[in-house]
Every structure is written in C-alpha cells, then in structure tokens.
C-alpha atoms as a PDB file:
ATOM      1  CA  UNK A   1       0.000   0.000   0.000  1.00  0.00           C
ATOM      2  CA  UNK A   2       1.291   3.452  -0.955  1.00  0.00           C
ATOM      3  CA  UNK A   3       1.895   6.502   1.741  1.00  0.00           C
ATOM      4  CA  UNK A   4      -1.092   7.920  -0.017  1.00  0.00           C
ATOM      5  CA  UNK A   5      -3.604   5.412   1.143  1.00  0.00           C
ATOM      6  CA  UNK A   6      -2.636   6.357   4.713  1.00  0.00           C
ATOM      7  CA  UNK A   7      -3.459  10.215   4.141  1.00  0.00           C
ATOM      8  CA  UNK A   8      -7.042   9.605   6.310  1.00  0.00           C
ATOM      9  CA  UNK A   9      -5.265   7.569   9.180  1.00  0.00           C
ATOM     10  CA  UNK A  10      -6.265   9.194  12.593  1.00  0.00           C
ATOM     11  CA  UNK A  11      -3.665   9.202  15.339  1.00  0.00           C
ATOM     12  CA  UNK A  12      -4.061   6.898  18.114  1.00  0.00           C
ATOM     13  CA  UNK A  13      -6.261   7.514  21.170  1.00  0.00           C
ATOM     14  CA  UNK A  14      -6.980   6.520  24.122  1.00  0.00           C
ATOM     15  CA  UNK A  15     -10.788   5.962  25.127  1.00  0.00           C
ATOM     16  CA  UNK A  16     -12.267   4.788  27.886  1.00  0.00           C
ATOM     17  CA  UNK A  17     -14.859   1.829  27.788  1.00  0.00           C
ATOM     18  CA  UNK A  18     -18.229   2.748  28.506  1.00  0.00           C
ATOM     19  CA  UNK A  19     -19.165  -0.755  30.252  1.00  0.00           C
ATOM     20  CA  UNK A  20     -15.854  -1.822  32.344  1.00  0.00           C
ATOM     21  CA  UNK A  21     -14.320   1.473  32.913  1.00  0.00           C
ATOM     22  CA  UNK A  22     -11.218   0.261  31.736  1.00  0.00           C
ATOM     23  CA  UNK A  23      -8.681   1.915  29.325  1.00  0.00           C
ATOM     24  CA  UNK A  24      -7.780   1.168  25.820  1.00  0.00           C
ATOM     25  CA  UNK A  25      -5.762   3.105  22.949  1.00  0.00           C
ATOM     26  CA  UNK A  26      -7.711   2.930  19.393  1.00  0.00           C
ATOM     27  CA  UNK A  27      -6.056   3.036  15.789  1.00  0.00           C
ATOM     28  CA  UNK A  28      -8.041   4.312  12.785  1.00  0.00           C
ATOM     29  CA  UNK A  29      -6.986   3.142   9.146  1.00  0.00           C
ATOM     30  CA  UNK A  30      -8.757   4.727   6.569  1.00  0.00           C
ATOM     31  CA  UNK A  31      -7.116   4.166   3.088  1.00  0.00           C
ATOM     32  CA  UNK A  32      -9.497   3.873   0.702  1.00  0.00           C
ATOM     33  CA  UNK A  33     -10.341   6.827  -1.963  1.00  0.00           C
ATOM     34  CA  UNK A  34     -12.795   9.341  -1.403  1.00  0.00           C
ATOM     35  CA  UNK A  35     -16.374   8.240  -2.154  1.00  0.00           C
ATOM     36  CA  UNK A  36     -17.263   5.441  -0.701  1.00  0.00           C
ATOM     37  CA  UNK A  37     -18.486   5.716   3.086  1.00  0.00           C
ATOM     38  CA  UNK A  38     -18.335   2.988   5.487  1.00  0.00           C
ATOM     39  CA  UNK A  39     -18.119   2.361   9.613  1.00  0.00           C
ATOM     40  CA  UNK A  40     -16.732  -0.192  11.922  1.00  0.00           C
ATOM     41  CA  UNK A  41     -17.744  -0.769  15.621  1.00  0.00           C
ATOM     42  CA  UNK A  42     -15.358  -0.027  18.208  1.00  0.00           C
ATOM     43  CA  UNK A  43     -15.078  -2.878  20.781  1.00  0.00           C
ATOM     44  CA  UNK A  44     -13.310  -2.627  24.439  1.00  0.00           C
ATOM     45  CA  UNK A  45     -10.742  -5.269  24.115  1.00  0.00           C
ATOM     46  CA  UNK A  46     -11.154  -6.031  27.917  1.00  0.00           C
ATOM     47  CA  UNK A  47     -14.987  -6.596  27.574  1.00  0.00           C
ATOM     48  CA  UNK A  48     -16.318  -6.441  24.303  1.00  0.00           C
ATOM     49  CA  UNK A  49     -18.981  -3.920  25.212  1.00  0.00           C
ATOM     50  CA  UNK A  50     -19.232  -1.833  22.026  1.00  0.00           C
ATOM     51  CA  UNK A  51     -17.900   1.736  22.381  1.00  0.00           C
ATOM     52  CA  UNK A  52     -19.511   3.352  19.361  1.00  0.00           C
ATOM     53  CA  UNK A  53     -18.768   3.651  15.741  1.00  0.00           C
ATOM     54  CA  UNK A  54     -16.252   5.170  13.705  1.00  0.00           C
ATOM     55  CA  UNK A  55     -17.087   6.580  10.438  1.00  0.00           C
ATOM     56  CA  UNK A  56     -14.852   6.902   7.207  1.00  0.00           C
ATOM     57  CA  UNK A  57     -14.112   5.494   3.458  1.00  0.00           C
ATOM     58  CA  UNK A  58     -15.037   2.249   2.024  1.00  0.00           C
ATOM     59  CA  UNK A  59     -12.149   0.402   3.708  1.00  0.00           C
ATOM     60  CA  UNK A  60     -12.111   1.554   7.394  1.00  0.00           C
ATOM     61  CA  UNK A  61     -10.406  -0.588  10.110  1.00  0.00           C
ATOM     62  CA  UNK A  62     -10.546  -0.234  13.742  1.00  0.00           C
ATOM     63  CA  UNK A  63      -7.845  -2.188  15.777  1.00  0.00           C
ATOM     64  CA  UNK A  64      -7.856  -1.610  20.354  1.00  0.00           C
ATOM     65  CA  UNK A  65      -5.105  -2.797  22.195  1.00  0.00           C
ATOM     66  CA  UNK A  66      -5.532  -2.951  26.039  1.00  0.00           C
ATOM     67  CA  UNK A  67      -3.688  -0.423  28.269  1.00  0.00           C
ATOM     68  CA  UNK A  68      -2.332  -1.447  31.350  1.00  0.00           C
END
C-alpha cells in the first residue's frame, strides 16, 4: 500500500470503555479513496462492550489494544 492510502489515518487515542471502565488506545486506518463511506464498531478489548462507531471510506479498520 502506498503513503497515499494512509493520508485519512487518525492518530491513536486513548478511550475509555463505557461498560468496564477500563482503558484502551484505538487506531483508525482509513485508506481507501474518497467516495465510498463505510463504519466499523469499536469494541473494548477487555470486555467487548461496544464503544460506538467510527465513520470513514469504504475500507475503514478499527484495531484496540488494552492499556495497562
């Protein structure tokens, strides 16, 4: 994949789950053209209580890692 198809990426972040409390740091891909629109659940990787949605192109991925 090119440098270009990460243009949309959004930096990592760190939420909070809305179920266990417990923290978690969330990565955003988004390298697909402009166009399409998609959205992929957010999931506590502790729990698996969903945590919302993240919008973006046609080939969005959401990836949690726990925090300690």
């Amino acid at each position: 994949m090119s440098q270009f198809n990460h243009l949309n990426d959004i930096p990592d972040k760190i939420m909070e789950c809305s179920k266990c409390g417990k923290k978690f740091s969330i990565s955003i891909s988004d390298g697909s053209m402009w166009g399409g629109h998609d959205s992929e659940a957010i999931q506590c990787p502790w729990c698996g209580a969903n945590n919302g949605k993240e919008y973006g192109g046609d080939m969005i991925m959401v990836f949690t890692s726990r925090l300690k």
